[in-house]
C-alpha atoms as a PDB file:
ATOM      1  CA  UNK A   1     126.369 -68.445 -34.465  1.00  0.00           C
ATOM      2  CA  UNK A   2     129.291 -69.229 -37.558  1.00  0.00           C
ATOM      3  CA  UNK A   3     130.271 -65.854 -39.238  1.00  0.00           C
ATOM      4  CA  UNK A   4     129.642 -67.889 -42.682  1.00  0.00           C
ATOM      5  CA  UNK A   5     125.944 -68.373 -41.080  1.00  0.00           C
ATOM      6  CA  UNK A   6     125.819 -64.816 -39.475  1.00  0.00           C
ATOM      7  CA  UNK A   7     126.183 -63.748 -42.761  1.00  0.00           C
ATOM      8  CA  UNK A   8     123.607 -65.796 -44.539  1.00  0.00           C
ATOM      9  CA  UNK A   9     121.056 -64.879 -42.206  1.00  0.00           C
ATOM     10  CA  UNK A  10     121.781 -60.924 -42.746  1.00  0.00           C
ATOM     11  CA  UNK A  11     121.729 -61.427 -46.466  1.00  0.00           C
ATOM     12  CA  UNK A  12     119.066 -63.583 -46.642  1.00  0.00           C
ATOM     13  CA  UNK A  13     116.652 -60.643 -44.615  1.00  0.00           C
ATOM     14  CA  UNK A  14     118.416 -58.103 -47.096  1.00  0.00           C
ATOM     15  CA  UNK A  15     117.028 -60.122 -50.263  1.00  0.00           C
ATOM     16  CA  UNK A  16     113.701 -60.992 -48.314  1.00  0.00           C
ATOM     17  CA  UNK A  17     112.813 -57.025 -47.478  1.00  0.00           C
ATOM     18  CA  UNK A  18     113.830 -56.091 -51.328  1.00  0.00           C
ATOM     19  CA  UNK A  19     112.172 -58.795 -52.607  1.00  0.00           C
ATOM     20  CA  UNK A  20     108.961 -58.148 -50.779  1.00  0.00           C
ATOM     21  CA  UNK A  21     109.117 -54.384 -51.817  1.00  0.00           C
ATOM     22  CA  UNK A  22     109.384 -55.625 -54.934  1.00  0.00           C
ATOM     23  CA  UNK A  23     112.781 -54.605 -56.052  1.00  0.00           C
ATOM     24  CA  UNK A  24     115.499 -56.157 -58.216  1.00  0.00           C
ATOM     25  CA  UNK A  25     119.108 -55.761 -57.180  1.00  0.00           C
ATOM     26  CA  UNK A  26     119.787 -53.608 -59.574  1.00  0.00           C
ATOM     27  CA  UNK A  27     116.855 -51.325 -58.414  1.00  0.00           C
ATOM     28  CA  UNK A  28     118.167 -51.576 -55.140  1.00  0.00           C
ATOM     29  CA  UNK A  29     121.233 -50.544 -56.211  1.00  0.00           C
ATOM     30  CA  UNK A  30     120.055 -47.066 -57.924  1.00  0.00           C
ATOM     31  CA  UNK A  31     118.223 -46.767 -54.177  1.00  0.00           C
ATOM     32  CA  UNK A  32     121.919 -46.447 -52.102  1.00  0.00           C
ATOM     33  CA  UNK A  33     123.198 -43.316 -52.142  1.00  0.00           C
ATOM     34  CA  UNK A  34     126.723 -43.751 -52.625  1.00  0.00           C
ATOM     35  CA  UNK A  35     129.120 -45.945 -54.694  1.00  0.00           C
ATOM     36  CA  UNK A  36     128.059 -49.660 -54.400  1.00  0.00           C
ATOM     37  CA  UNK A  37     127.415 -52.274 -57.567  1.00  0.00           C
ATOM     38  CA  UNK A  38     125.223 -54.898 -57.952  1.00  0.00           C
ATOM     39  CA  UNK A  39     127.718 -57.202 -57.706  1.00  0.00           C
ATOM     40  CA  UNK A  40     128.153 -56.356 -54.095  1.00  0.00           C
ATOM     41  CA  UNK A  41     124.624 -56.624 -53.276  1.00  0.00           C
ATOM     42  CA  UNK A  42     124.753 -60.299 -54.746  1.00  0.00           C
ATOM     43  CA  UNK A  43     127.760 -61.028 -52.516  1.00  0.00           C
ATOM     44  CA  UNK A  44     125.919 -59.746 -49.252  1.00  0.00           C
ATOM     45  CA  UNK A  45     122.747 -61.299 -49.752  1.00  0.00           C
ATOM     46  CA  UNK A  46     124.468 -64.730 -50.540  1.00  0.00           C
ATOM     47  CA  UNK A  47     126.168 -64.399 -47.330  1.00  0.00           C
ATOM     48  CA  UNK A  48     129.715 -64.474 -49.161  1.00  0.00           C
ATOM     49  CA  UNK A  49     131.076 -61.081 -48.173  1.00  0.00           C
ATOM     50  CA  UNK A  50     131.008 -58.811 -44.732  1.00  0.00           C
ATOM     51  CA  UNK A  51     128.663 -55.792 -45.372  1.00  0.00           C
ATOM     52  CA  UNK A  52     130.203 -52.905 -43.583  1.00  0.00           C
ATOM     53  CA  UNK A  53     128.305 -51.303 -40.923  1.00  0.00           C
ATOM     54  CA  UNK A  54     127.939 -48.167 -42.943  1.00  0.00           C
ATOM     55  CA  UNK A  55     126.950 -50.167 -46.070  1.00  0.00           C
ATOM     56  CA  UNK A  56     124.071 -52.057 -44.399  1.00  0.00           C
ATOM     57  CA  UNK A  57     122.943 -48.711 -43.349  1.00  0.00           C
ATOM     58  CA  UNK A  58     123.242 -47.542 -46.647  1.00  0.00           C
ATOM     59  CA  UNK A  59     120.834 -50.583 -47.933  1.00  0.00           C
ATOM     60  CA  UNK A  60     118.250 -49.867 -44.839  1.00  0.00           C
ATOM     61  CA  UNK A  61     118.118 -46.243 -45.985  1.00  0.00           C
ATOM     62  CA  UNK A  62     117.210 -47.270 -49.215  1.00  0.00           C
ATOM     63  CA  UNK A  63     115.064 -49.960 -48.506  1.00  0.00           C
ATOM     64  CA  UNK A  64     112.796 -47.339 -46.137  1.00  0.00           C
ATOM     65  CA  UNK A  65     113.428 -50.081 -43.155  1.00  0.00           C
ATOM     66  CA  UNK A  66     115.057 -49.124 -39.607  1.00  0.00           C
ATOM     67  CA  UNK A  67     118.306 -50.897 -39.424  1.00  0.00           C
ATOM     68  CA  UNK A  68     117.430 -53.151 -36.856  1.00  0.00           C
ATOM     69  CA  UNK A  69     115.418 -54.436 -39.273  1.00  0.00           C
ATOM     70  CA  UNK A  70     118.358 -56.036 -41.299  1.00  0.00           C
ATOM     71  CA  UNK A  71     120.024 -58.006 -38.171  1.00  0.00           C
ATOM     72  CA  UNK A  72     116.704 -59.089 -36.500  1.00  0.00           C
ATOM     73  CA  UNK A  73     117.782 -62.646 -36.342  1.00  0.00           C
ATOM     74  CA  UNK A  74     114.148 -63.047 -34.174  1.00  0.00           C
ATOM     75  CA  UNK A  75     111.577 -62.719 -36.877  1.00  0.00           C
END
């Protein structure tokens, strides 16, 4: 898999699981503990920036979902 699509694919599941809890991106936002705007979380769930490991932990926290949950490319 592309890194351009590798990203689109985590972003996409990022937007899906907010969307389906449902969440705007600025809610989300208010969710992460930590320094992050909603800027960012449009850029990551657009696929057009690299989430950091920590930072996609960061969403999973506050999105209640395992972590796994946000790379399952499977489902």
């Amino acid at each position: 898999m592309e890194k351009s699509e590798l990203l689109k694919v985590v972003g996409k599941k990022i937007q899906e699981i907010r969307v389906k809890k449902g969440l705007s991106q600025v809610d989300l936002v208010g969710l992460i503990e930590g320094n992050i705007d909603t800027t960012n979380i449009s850029r990551i769930e657009s696929g057009r920036t690299n989430p950091t490991l920590y930072n996609l932990y960061r969403i999973s926290q506050a999105l209640n979902v395992p972590l796994v949950d946000l790379v399952d490319f499977e489902n």
